[in-house]
C-alpha atoms as a PDB file:
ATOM      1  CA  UNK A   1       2.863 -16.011  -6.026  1.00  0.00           C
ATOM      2  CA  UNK A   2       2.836 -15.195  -2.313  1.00  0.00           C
ATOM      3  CA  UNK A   3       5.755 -13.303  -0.805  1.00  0.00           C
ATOM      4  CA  UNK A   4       6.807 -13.182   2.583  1.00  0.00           C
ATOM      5  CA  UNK A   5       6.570  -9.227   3.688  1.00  0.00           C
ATOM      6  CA  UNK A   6       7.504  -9.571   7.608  1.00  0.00           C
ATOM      7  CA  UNK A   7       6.425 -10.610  10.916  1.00  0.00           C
ATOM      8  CA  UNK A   8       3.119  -8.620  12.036  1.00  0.00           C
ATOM      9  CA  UNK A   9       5.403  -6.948  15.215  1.00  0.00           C
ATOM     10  CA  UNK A  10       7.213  -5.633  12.353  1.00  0.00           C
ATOM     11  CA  UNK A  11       5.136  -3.142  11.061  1.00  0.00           C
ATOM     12  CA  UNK A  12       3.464  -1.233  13.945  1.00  0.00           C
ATOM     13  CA  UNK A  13       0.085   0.756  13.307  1.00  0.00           C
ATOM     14  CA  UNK A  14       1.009   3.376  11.366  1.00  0.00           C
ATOM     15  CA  UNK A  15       4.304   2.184   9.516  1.00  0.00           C
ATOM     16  CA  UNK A  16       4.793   1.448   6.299  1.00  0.00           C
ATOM     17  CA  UNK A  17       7.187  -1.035   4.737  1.00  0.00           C
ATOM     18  CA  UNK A  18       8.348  -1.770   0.438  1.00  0.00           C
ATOM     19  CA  UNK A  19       8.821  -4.825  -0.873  1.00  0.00           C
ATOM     20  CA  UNK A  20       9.139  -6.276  -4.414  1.00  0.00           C
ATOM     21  CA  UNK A  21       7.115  -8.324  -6.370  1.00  0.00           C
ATOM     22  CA  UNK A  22       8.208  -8.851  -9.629  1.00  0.00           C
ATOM     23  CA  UNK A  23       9.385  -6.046 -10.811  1.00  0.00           C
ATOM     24  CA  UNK A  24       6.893  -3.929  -9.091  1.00  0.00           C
ATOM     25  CA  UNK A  25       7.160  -2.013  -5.440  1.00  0.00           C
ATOM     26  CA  UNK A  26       4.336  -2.654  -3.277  1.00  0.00           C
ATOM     27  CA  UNK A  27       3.518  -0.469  -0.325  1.00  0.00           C
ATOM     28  CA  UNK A  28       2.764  -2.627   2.569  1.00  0.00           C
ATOM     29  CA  UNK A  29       0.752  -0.141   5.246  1.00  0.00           C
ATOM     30  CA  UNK A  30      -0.918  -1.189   8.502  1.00  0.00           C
ATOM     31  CA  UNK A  31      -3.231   1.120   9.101  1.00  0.00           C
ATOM     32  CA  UNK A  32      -6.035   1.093  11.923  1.00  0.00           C
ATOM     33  CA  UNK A  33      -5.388  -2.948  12.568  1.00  0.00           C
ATOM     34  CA  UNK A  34      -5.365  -3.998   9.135  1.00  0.00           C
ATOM     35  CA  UNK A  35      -3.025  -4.696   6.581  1.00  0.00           C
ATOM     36  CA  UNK A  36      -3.484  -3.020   3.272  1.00  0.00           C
ATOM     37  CA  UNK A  37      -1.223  -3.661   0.067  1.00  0.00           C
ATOM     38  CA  UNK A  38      -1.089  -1.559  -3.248  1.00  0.00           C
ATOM     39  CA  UNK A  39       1.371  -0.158  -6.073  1.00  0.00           C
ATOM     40  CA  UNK A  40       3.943   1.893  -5.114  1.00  0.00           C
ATOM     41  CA  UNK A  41       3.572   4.514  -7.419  1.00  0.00           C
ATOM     42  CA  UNK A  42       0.849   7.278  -7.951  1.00  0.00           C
ATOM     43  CA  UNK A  43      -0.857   6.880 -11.314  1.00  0.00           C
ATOM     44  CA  UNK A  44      -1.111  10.621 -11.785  1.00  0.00           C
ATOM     45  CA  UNK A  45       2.991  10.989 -12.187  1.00  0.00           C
ATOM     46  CA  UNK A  46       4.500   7.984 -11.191  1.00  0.00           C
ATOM     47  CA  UNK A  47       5.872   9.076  -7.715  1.00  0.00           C
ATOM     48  CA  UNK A  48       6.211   6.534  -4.776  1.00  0.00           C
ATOM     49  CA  UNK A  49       3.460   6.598  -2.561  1.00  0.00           C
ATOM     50  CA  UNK A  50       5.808   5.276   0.230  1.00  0.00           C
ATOM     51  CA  UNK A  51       6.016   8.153   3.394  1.00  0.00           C
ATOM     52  CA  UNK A  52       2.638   9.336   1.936  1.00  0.00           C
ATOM     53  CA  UNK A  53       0.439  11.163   5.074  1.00  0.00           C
ATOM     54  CA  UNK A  54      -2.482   7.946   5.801  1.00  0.00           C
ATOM     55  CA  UNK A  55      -5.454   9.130   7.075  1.00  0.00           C
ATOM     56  CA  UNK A  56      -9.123   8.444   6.843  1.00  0.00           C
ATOM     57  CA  UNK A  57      -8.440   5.126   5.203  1.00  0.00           C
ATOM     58  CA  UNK A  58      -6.305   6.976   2.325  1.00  0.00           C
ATOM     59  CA  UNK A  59      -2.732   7.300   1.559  1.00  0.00           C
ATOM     60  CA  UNK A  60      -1.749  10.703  -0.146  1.00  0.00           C
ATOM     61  CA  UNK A  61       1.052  11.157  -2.474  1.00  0.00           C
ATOM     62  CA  UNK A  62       3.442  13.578  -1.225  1.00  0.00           C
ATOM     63  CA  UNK A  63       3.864  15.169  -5.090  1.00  0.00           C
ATOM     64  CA  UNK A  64       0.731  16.602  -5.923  1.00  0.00           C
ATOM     65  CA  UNK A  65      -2.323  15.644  -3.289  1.00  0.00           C
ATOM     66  CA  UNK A  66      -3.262  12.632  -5.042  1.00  0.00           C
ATOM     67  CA  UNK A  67      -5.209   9.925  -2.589  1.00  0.00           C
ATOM     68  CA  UNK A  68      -5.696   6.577  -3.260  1.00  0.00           C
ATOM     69  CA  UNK A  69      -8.191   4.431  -1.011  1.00  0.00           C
ATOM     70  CA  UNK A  70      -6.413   1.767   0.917  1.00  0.00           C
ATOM     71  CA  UNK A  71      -9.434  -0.746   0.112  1.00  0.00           C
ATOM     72  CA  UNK A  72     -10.641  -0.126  -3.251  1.00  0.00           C
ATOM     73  CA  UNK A  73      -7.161   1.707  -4.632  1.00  0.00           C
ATOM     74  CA  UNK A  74      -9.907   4.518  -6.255  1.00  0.00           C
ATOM     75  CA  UNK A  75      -7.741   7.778  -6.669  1.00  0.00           C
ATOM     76  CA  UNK A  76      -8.921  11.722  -6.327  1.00  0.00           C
ATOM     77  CA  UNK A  77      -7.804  14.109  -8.172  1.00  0.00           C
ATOM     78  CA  UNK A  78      -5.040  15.062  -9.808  1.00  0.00           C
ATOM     79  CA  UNK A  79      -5.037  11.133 -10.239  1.00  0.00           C
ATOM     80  CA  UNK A  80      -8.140   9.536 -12.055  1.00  0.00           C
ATOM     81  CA  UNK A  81      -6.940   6.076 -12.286  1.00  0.00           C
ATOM     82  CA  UNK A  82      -7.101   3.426  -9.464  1.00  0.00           C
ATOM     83  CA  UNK A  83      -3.993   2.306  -7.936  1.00  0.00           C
ATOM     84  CA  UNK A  84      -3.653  -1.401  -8.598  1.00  0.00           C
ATOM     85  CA  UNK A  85      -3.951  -3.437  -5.411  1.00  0.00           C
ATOM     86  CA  UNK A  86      -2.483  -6.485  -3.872  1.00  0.00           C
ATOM     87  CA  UNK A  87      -4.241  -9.248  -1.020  1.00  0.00           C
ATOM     88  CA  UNK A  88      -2.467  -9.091   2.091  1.00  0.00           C
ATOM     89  CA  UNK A  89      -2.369 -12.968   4.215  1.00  0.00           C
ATOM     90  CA  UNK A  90      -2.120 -13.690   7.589  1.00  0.00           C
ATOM     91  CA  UNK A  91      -0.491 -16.802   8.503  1.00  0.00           C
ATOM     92  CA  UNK A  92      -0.062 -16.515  12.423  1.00  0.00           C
ATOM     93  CA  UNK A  93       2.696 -13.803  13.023  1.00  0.00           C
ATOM     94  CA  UNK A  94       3.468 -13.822   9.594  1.00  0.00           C
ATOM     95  CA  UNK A  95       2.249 -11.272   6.651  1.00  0.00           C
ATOM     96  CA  UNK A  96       2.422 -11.843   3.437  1.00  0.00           C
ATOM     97  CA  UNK A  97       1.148 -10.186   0.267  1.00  0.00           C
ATOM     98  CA  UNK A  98       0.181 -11.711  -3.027  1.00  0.00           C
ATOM     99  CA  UNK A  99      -1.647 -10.308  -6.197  1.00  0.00           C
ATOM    100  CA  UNK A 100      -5.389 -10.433  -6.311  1.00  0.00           C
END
């Protein structure tokens, strides 16, 4: 299933943007000129990831440290498990996210 997130103008470098799919939130982040996708919610105690500090291709959870890799979804400690991730499309100006 894909789902329409926004146009690419949208969501300037930086910015981060929720949707739903499902029942799941996704975190939608554009971060050095690309679009990255992945669960809204650290595995380490469930707290949205969404306003998380982004840096060196991570996003941190604002709760305890946890980081999650915005490519691979591999976590650091306090988290051990991945955060599940989702594809991201282009389709001209159009994004669009849909599970991998």
């Amino acid at each position: 299933m894909r789902l329409f997130v926004c146009k690419t103008i949208e969501l300037l470098e930086g910015a981060q943007k929720s949707i739903r799919v499902g029942r799941q939130s996704v975190l939608v982040v554009n971060y050095q000129g690309g679009f990255y996708a992945l669960r809204n919610l650290c595995t380490h105690d469930s707290y949205a990831l969404e306003g998380g500090r982004v840096e060196d291709g991570k996003i941190t959870c604002e709760a305890h440290g946890a980081k999650f890799s915005l490519e691979t979804g591999a976590a650091t400690l306090p988290a051990v498990k991945a955060v599940k991730l989702y594809k991201t499309v282009l389709e001209g100006e159009d994004l669009y996210v849909e599970e991998l």
